[in-house]
N, C-alpha and C. Protein backbone atom coordinates (compact mmCIF):
# COMPACT_ATOMS: atom_id res chain seq x y z
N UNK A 1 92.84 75.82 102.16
CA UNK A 1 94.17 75.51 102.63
C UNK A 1 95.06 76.74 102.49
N UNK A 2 95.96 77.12 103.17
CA UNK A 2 96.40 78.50 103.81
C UNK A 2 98.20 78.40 102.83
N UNK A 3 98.57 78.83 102.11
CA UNK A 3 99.91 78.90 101.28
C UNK A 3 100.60 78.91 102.46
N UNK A 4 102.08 78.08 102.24
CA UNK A 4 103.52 78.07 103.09
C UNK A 4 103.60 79.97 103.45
N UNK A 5 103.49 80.47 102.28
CA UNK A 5 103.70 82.10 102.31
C UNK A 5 102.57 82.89 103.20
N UNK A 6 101.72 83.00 103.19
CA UNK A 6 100.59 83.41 103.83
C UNK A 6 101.05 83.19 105.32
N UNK A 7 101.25 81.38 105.81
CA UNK A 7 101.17 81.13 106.96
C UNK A 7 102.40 81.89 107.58
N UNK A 8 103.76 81.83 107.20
CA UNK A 8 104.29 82.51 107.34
C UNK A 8 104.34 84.61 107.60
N UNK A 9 103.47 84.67 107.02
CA UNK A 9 103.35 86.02 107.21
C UNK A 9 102.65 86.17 108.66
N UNK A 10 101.60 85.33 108.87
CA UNK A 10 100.82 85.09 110.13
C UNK A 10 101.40 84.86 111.27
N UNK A 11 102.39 84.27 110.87
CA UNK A 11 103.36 83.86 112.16
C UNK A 11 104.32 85.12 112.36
N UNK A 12 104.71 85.62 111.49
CA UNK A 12 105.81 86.84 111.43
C UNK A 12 104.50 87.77 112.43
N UNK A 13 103.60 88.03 111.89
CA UNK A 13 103.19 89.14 112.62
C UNK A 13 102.47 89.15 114.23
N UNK A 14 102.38 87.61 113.84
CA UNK A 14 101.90 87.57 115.28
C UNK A 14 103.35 87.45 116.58
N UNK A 15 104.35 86.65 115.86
CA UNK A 15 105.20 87.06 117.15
C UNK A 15 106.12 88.52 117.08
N UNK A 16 105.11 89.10 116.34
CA UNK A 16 105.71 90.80 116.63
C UNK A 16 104.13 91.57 117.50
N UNK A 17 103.27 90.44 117.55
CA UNK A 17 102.40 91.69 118.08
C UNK A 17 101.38 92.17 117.52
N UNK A 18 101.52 92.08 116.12
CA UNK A 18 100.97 93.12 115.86
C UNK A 18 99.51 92.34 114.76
N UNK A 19 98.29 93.18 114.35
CA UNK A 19 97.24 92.22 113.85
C UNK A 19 97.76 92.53 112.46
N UNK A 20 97.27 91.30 111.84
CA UNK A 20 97.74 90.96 110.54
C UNK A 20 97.27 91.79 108.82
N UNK A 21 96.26 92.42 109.64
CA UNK A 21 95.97 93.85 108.21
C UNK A 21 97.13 95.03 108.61
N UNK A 22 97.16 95.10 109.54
CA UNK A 22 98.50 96.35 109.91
C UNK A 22 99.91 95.74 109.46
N UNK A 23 100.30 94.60 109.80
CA UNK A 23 101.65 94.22 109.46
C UNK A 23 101.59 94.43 107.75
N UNK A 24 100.10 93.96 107.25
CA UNK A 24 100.39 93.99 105.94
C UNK A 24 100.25 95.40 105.52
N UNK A 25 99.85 96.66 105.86
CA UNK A 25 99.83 97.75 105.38
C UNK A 25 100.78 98.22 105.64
N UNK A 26 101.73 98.20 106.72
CA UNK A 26 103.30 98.69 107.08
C UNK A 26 104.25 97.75 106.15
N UNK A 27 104.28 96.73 105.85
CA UNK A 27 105.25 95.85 104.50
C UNK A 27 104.63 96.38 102.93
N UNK A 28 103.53 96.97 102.82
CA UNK A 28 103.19 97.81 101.02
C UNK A 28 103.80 99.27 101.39
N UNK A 29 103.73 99.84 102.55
CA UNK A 29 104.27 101.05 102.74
C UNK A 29 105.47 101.21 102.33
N UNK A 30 106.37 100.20 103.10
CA UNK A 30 107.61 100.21 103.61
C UNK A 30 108.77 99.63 101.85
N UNK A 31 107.46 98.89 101.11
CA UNK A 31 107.68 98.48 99.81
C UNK A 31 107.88 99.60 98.77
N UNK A 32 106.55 100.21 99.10
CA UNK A 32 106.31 101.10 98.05
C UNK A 32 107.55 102.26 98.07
N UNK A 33 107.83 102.67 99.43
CA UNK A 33 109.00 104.13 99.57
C UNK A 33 110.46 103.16 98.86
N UNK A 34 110.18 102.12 99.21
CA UNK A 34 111.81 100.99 98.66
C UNK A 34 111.83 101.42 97.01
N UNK A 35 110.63 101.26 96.24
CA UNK A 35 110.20 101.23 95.18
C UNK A 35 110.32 102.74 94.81
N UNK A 36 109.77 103.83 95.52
CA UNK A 36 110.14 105.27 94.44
C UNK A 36 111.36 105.38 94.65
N UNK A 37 112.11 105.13 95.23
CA UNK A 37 113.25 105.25 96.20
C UNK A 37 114.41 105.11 95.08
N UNK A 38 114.31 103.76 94.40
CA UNK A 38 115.21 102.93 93.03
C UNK A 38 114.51 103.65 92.15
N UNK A 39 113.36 104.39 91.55
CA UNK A 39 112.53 104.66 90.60
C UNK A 39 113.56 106.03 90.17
N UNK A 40 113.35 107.10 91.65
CA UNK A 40 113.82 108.18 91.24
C UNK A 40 115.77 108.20 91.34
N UNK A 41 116.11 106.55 92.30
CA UNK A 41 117.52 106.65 91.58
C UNK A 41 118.01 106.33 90.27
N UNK A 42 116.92 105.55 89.41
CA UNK A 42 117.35 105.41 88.10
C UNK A 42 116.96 106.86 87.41
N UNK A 43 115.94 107.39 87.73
CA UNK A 43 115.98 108.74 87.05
C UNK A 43 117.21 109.84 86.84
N UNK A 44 117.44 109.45 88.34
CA UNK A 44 118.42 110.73 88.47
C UNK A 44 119.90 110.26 87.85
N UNK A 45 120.01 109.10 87.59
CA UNK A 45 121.00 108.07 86.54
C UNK A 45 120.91 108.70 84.92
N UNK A 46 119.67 108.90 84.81
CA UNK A 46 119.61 108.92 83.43
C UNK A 46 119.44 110.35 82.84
N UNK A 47 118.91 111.52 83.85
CA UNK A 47 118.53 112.57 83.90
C UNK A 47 119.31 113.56 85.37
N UNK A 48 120.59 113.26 85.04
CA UNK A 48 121.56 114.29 86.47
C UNK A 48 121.11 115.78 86.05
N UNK A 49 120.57 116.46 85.48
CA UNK A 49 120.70 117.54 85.19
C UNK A 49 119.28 118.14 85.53
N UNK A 50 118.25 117.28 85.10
CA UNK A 50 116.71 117.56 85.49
C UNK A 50 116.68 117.54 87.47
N UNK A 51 116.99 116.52 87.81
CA UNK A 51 117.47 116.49 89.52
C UNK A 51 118.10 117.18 89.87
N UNK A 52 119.24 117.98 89.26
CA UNK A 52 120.02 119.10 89.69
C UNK A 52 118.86 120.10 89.99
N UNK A 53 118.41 120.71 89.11
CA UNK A 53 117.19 121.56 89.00
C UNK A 53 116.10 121.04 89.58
N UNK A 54 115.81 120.28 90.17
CA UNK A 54 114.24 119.95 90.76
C UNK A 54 115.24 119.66 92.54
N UNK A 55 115.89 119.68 92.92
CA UNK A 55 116.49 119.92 94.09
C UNK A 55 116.61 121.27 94.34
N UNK A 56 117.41 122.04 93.31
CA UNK A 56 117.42 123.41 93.65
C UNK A 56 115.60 124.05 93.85
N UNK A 57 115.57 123.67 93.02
CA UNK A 57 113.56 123.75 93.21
C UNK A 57 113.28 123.76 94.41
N UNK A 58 113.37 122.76 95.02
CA UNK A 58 112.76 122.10 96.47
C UNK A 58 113.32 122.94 97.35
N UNK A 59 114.70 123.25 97.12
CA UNK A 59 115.71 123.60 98.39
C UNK A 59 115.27 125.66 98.84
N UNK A 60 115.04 126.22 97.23
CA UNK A 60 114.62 127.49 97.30
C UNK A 60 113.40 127.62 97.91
N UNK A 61 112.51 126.52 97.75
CA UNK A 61 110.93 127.13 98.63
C UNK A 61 111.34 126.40 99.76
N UNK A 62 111.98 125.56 100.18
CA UNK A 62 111.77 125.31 101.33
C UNK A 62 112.78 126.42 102.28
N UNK A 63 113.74 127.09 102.08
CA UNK A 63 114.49 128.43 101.97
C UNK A 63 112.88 129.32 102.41
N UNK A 64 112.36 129.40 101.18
CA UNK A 64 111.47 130.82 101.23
C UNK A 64 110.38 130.86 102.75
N UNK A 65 109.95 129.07 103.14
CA UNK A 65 108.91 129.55 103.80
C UNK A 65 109.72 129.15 105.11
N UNK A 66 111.17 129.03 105.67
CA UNK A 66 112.02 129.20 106.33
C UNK A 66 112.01 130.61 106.81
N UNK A 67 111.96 131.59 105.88
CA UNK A 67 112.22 132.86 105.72
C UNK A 67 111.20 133.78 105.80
N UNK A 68 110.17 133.01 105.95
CA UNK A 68 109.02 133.60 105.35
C UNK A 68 108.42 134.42 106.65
């Protein structure tokens, strides 16, 4: 017997189209980026100074091979 939740997902993806292992690998995707997303905003909550420096990080190499 098929959960209220399940069937529902079946129905969501079918009137989008799309087959039902893909809808479910685009909703863990789309979860997971939601998820580092709050992870590294509580970081940068608790640690403004380490993110200051790991931006400047990012921003200089991506600068260098701009330049490169």
């Amino acid at each position: 017997m098929e959960s209220a939740v399940l069937r529902g997902v079946r129905e969501t993806a079918a009137s989008r189209g799309v087959p039902l292992d893909e809808f479910l690998r685009q909703a863990v995707w789309h979860w997971a980026i939601a998820e580092s997303a709050k992870l590294m905003a509580d970081y940068e909550r608790q640690h403004p100074d380490d993110m200051r420096d790991w931006r400047e990080h990012l921003m200089d190499q991506m600068f260098a091979k701009e330049t490169a």
